[in-house]
C-alpha atoms as a PDB file:
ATOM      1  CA  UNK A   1      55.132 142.675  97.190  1.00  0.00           C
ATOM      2  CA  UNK A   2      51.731 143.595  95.612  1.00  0.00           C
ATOM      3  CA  UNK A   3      49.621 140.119  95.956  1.00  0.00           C
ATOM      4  CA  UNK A   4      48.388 140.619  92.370  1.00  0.00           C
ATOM      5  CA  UNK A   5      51.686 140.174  90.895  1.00  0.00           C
ATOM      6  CA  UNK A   6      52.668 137.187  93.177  1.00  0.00           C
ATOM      7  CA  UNK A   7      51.629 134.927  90.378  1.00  0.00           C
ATOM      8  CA  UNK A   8      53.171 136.822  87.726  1.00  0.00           C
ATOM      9  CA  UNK A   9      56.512 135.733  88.067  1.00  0.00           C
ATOM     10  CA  UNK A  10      55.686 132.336  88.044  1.00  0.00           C
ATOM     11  CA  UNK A  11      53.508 132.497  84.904  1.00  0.00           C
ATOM     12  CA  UNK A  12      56.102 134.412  83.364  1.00  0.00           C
ATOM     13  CA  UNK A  13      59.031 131.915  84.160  1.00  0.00           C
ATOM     14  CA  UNK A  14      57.208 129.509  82.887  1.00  0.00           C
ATOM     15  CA  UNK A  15      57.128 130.869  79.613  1.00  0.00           C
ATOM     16  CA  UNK A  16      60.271 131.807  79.491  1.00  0.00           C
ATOM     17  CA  UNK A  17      61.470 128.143  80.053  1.00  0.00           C
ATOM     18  CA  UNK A  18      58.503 126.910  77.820  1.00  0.00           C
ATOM     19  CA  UNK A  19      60.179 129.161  74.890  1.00  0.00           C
ATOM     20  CA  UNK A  20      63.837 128.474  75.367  1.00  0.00           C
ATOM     21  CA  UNK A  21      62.635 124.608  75.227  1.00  0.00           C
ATOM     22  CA  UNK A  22      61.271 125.224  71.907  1.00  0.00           C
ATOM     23  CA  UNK A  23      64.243 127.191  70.886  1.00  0.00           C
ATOM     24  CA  UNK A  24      66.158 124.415  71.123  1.00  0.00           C
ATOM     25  CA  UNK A  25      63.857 121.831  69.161  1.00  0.00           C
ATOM     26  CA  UNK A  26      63.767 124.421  66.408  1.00  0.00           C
ATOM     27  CA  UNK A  27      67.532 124.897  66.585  1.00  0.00           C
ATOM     28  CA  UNK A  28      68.231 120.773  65.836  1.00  0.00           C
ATOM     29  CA  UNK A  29      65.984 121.038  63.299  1.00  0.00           C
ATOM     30  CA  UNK A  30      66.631 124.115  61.505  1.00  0.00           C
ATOM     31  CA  UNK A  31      70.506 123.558  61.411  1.00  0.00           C
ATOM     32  CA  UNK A  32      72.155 122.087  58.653  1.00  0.00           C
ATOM     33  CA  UNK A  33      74.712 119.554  59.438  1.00  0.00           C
ATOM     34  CA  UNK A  34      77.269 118.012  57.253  1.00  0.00           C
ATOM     35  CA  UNK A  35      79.192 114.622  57.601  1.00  0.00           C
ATOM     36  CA  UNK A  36      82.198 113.113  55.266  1.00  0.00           C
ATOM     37  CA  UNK A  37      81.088 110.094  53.605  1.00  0.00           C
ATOM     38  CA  UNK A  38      83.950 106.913  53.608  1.00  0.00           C
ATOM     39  CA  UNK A  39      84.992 108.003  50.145  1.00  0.00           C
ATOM     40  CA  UNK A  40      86.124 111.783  51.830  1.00  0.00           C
ATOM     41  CA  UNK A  41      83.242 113.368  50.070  1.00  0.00           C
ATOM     42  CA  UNK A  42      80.874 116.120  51.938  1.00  0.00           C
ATOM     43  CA  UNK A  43      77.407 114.895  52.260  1.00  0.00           C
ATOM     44  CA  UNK A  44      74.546 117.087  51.481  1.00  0.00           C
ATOM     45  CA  UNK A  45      73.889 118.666  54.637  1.00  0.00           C
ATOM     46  CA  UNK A  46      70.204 117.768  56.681  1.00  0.00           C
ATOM     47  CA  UNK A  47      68.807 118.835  59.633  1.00  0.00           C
ATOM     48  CA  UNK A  48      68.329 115.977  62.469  1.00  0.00           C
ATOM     49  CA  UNK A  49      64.763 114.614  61.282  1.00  0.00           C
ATOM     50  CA  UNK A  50      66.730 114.196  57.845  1.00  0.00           C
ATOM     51  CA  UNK A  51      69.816 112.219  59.512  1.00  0.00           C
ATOM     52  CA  UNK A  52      67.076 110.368  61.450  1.00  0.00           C
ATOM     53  CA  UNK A  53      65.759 109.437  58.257  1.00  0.00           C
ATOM     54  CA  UNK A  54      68.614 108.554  56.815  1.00  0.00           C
ATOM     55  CA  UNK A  55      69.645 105.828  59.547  1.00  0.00           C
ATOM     56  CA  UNK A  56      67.319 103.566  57.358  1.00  0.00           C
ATOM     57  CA  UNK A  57      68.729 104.241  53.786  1.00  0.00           C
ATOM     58  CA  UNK A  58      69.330 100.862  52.237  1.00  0.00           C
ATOM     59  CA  UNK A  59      73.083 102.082  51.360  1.00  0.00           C
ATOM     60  CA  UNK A  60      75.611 100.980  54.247  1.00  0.00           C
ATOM     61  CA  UNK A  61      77.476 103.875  53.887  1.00  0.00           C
ATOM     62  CA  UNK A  62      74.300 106.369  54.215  1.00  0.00           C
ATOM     63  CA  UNK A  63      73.499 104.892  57.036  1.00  0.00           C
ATOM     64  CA  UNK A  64      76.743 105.117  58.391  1.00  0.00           C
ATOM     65  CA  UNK A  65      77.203 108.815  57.673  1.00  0.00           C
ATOM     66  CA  UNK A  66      73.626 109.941  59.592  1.00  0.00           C
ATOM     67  CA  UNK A  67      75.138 107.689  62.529  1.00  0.00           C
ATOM     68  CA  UNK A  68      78.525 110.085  62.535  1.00  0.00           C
ATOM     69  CA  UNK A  69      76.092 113.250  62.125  1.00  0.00           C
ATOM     70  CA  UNK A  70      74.150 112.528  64.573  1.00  0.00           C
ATOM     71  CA  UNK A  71      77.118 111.808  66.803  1.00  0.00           C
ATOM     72  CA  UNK A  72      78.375 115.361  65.727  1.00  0.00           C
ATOM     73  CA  UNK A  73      75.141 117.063  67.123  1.00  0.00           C
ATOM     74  CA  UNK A  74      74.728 117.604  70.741  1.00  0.00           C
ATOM     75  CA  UNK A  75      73.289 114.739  72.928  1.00  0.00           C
ATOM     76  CA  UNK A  76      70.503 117.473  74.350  1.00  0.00           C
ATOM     77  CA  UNK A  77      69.064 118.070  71.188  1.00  0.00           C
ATOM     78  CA  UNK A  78      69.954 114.719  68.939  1.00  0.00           C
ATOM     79  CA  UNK A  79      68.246 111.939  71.737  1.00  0.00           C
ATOM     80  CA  UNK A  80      65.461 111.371  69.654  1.00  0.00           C
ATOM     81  CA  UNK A  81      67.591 109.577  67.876  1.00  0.00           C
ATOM     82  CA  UNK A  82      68.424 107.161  70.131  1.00  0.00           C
ATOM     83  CA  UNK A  83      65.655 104.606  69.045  1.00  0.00           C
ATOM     84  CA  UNK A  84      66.669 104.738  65.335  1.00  0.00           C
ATOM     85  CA  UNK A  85      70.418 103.701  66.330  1.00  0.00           C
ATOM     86  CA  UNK A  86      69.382 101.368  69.107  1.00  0.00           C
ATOM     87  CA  UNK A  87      68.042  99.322  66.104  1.00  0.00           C
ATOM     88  CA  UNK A  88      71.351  99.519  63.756  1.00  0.00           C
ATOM     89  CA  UNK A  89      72.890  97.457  66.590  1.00  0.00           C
ATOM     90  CA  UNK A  90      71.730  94.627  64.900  1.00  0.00           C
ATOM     91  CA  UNK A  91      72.497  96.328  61.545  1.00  0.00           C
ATOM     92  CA  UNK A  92      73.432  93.676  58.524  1.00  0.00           C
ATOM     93  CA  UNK A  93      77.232  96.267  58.694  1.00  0.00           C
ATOM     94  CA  UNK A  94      79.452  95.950  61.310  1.00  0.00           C
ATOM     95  CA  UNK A  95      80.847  98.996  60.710  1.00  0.00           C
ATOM     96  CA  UNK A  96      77.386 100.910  61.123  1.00  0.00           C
ATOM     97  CA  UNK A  97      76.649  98.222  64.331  1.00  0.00           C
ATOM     98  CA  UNK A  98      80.100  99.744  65.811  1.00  0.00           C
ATOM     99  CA  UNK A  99      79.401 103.370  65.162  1.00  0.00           C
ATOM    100  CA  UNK A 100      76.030 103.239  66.528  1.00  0.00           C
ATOM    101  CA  UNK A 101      76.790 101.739  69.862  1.00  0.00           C
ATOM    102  CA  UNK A 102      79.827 104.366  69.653  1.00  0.00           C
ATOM    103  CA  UNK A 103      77.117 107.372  68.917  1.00  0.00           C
ATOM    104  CA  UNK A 104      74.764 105.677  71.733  1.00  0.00           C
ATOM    105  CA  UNK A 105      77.457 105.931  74.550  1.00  0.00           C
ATOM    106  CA  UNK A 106      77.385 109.692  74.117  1.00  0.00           C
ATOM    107  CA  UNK A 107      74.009 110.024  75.575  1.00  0.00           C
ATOM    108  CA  UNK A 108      74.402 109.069  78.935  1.00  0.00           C
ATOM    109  CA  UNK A 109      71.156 108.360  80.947  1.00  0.00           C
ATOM    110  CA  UNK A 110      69.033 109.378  77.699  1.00  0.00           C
ATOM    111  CA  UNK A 111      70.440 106.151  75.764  1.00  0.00           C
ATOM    112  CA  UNK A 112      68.707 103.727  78.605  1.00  0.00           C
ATOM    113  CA  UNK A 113      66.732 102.201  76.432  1.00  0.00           C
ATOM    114  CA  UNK A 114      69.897 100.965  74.454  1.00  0.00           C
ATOM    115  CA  UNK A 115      70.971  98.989  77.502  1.00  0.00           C
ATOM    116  CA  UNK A 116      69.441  95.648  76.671  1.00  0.00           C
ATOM    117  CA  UNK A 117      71.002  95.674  73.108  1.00  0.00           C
ATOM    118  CA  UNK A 118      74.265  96.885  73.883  1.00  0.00           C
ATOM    119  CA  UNK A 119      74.621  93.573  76.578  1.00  0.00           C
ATOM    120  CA  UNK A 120      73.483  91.326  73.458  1.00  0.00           C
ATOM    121  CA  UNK A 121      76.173  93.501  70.991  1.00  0.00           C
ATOM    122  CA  UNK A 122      78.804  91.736  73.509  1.00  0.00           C
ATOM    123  CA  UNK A 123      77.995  88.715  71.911  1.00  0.00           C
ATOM    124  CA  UNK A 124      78.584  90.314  68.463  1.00  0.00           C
ATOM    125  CA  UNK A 125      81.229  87.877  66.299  1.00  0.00           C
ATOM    126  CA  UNK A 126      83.255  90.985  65.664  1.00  0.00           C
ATOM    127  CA  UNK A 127      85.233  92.156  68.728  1.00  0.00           C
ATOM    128  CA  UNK A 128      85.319  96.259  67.242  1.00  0.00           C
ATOM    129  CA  UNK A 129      81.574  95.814  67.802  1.00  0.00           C
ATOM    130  CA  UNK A 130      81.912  93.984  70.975  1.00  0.00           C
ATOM    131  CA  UNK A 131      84.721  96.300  72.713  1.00  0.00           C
ATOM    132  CA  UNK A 132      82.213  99.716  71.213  1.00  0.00           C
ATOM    133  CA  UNK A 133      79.143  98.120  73.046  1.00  0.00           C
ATOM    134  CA  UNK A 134      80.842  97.326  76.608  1.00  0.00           C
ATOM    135  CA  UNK A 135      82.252 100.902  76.344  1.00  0.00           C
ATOM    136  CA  UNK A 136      78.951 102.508  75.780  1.00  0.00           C
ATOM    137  CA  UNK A 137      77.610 101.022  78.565  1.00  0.00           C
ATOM    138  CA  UNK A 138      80.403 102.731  80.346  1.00  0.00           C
ATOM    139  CA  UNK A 139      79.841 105.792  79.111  1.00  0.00           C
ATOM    140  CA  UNK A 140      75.981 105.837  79.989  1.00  0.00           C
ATOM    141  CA  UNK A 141      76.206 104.602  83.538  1.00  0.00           C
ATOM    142  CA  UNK A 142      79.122 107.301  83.855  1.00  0.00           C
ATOM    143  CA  UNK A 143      77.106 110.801  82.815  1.00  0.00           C
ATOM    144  CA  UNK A 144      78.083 113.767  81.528  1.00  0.00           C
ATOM    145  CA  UNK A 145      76.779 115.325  84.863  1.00  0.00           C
ATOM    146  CA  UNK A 146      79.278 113.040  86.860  1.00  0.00           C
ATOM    147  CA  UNK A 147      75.922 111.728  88.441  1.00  0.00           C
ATOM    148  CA  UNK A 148      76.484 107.823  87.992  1.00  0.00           C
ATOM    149  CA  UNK A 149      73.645 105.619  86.757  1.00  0.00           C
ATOM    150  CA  UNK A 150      73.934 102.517  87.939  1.00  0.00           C
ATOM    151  CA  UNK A 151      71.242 100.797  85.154  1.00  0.00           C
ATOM    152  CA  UNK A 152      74.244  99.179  82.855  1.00  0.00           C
ATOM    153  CA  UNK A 153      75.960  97.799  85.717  1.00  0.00           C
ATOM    154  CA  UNK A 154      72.623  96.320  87.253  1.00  0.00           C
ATOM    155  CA  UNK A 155      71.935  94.959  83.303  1.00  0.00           C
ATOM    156  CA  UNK A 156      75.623  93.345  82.812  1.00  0.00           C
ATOM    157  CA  UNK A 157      74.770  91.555  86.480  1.00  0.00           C
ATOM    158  CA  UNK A 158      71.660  89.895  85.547  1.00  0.00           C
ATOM    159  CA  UNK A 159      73.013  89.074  82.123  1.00  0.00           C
ATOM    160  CA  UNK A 160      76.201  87.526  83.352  1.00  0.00           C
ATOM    161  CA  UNK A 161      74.204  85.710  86.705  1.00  0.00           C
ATOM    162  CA  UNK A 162      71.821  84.356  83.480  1.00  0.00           C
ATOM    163  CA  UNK A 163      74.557  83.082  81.358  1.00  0.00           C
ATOM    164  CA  UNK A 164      76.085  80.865  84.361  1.00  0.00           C
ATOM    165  CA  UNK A 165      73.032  79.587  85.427  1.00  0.00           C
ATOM    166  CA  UNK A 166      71.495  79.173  82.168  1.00  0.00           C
ATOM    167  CA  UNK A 167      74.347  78.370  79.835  1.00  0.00           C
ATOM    168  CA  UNK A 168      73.895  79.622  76.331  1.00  0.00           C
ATOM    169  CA  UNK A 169      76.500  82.301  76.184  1.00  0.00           C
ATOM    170  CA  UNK A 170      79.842  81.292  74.277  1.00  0.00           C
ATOM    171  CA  UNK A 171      83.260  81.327  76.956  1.00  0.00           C
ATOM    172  CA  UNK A 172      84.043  84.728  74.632  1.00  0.00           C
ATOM    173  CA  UNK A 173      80.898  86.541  75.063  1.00  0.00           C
ATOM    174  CA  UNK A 174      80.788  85.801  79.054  1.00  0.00           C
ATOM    175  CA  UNK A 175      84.699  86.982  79.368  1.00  0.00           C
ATOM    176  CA  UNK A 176      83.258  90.333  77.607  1.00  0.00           C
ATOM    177  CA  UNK A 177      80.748  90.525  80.066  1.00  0.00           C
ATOM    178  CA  UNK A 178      83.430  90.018  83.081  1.00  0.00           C
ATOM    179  CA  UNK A 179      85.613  92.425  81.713  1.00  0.00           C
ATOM    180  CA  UNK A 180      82.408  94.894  81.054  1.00  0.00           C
ATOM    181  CA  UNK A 181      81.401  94.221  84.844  1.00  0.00           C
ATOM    182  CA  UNK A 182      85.273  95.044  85.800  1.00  0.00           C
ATOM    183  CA  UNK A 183      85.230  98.168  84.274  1.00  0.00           C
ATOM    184  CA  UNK A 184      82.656 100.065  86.757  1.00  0.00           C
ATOM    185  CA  UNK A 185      85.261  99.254  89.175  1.00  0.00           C
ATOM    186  CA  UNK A 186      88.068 101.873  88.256  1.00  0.00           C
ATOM    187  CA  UNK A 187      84.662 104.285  89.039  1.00  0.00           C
ATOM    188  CA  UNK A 188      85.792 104.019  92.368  1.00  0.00           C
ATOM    189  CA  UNK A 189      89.531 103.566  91.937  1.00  0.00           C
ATOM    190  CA  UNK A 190      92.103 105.798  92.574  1.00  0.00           C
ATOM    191  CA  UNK A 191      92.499 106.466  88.763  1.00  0.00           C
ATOM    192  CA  UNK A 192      89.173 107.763  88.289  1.00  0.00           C
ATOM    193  CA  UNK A 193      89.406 109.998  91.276  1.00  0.00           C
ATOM    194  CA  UNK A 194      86.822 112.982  90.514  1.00  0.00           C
ATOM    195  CA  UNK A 195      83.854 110.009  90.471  1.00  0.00           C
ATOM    196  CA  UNK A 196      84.592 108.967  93.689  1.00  0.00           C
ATOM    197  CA  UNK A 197      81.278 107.711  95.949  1.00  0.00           C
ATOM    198  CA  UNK A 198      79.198 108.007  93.346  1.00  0.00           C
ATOM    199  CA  UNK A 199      77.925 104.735  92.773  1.00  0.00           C
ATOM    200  CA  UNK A 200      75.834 103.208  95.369  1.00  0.00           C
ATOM    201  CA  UNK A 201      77.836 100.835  97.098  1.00  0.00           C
ATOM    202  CA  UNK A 202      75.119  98.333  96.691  1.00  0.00           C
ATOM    203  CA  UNK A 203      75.209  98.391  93.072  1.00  0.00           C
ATOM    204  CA  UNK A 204      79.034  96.985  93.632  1.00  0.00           C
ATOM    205  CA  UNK A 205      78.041  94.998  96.050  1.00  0.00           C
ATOM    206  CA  UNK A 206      76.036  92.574  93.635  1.00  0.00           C
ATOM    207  CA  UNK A 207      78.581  92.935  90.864  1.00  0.00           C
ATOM    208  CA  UNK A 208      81.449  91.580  93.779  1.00  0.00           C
ATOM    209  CA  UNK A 209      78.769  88.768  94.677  1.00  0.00           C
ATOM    210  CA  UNK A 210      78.451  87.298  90.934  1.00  0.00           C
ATOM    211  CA  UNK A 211      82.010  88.099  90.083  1.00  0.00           C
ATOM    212  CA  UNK A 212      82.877  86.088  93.289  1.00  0.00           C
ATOM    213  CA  UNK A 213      80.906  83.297  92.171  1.00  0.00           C
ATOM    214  CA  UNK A 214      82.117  82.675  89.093  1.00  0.00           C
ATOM    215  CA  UNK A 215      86.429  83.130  90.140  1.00  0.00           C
ATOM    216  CA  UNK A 216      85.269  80.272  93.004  1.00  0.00           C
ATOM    217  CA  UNK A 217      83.436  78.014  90.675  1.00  0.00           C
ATOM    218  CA  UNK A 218      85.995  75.453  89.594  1.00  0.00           C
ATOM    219  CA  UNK A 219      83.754  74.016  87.012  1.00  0.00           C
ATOM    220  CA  UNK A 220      84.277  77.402  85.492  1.00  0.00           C
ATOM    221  CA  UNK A 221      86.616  77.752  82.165  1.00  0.00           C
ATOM    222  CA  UNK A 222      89.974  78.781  83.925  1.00  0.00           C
ATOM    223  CA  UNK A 223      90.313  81.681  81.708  1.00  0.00           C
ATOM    224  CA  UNK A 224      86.909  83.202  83.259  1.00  0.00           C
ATOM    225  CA  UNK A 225      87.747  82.696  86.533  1.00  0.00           C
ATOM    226  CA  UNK A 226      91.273  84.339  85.977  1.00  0.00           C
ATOM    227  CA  UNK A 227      89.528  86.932  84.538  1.00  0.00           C
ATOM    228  CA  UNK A 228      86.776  87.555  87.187  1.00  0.00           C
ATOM    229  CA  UNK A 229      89.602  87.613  89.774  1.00  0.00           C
ATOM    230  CA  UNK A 230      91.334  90.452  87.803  1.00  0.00           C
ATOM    231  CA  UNK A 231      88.402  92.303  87.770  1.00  0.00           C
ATOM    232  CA  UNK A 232      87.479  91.967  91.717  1.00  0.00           C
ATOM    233  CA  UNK A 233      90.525  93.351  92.600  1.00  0.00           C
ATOM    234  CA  UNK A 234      89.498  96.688  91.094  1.00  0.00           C
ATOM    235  CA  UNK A 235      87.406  96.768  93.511  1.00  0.00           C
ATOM    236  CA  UNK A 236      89.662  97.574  95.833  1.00  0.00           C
ATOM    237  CA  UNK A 237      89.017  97.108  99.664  1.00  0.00           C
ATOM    238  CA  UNK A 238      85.101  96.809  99.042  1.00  0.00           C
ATOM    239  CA  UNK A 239      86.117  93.677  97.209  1.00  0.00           C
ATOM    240  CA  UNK A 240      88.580  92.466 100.218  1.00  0.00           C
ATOM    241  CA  UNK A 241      86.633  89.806 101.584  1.00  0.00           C
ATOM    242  CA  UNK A 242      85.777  88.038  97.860  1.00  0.00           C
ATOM    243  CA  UNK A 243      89.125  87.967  96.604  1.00  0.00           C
ATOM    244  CA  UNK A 244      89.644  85.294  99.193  1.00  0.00           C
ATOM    245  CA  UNK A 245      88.217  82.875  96.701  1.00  0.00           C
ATOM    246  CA  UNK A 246      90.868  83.680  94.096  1.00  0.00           C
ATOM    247  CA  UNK A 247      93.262  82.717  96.071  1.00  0.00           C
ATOM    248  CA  UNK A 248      91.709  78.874  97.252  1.00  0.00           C
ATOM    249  CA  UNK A 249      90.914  78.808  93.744  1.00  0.00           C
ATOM    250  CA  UNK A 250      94.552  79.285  92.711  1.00  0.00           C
ATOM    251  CA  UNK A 251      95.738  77.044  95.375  1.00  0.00           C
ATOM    252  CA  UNK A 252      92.902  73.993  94.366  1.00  0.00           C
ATOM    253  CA  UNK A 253      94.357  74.579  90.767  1.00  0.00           C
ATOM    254  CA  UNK A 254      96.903  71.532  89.776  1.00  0.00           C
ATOM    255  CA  UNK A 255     100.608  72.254  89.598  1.00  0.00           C
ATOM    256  CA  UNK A 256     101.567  72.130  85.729  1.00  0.00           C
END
């Protein structure tokens, strides 16, 4: 190879990845996109900055449109919205609060920052809202990549360890984090077979230790520790050991 085209190729590779990255901004925000409004109507369409915008309309049912366009456009290009829906999760509509962790569960690692208010969302008073947020944190520790990111799991742990300790948390919203917790289980079960080893078993580890705690705690509500039990044993064999306390805490239970 002639050494003064050695760097060429580089240089030039860069580019080309340097202009298909800004073919792709200009494609989210030159496309029009249309949504139906609740009334069955077409919207006017907007491009992505315009949907962004319109997350903050004072009308409930604007806002809930952008969140169902923005859903509509591909996670790649739409995650700048991800800040602008994180905040309808405390949204005065609980139909918008439901759509928007719905939209934010599509995004995978890119809708991180949602974590914190997605746990809180499991405390929402309206279960659609609560069942949407536990199953986008599903949805962004399991990517679109199959690459597992073990962030919601780790945040559902140190919520649920702070709710026993700490007390606060209503019996409902800690059985929604149990069940949340459970559900990163079937990851590794033989129903979920393609994501097999890819969580860290460490990760599960923790999530087996706090379960454990709570399904031997006898000062626990006997719902919760039911509850935690059920979602050990999805587990499977990594969970072996700790489902030992379900069944001394079955037997310490008094016959009814």
């Amino acid at each position: 190879m002639n050494p003064n085209t050695r760097h060429i190729f580089p240089r030039y590779m860069l580019m080309v990845f340097l202009a298909f990255g800004c073919a792709a901004y200009a494609v989210a925000e030159e496309t029009t996109y249309y949504q139906l409004t609740p009334q069955g109507q077409v919207s006017d369409g907007r491009g992505l900055s315009g949907w962004i915008k319109a997350l903050s309309d004072p009308d409930a049912s604007e806002r809930l449109a952008a969140v169902r366009a923005i859903k509509g456009i591909y996670p790649d290009q739409a995650a700048r919205a991800v800040p602008a829906l994180t905040a309808l999760l405390n949204d005065r509509s609980e139909t918008v609060r439901q759509a928007a962790a719905e939209a934010l569960g599509g995004f995978g690692s890119q809708a991180r920052p949602a974590i914190p208010g997605l746990v809180r969302c499991l405390s929402d008073p309206i279960e659609p809202v609560r069942n949407a947020a536990a199953a986008a944190l599903f949805d962004i520790g399991a990517n679109r990549d199959r690459a597992m990111d073990p962030e919601p799991e780790k945040a559902l742990q140190q919520a649920l360890q702070k709710a026993i300790v700490q007390g606060g948390e209503s019996i409902r919203t800690q059985l929604m984090m149990v069940d949340a917790l459970g559900m990163f289980a079937c990851i590794d079960s033989y129903r979920f077979r393609p994501c097999l080893n890819l969580t860290a078993p460490a990760v599960h580890e923790l999530s087996i230790k706090v379960l454990a705690e709570i399904a031997g705690d006898q000062q626990s509500h006997p719902l919760l520790r039911e509850r935690a039990c059920g979602a050990l044993a999805g587990f499977h064999k990594q969970a072996d050991s700790a489902l030992s306390v379900c069944t001394a805490s079955n037997a310490a239970q008094p016959p009814f």
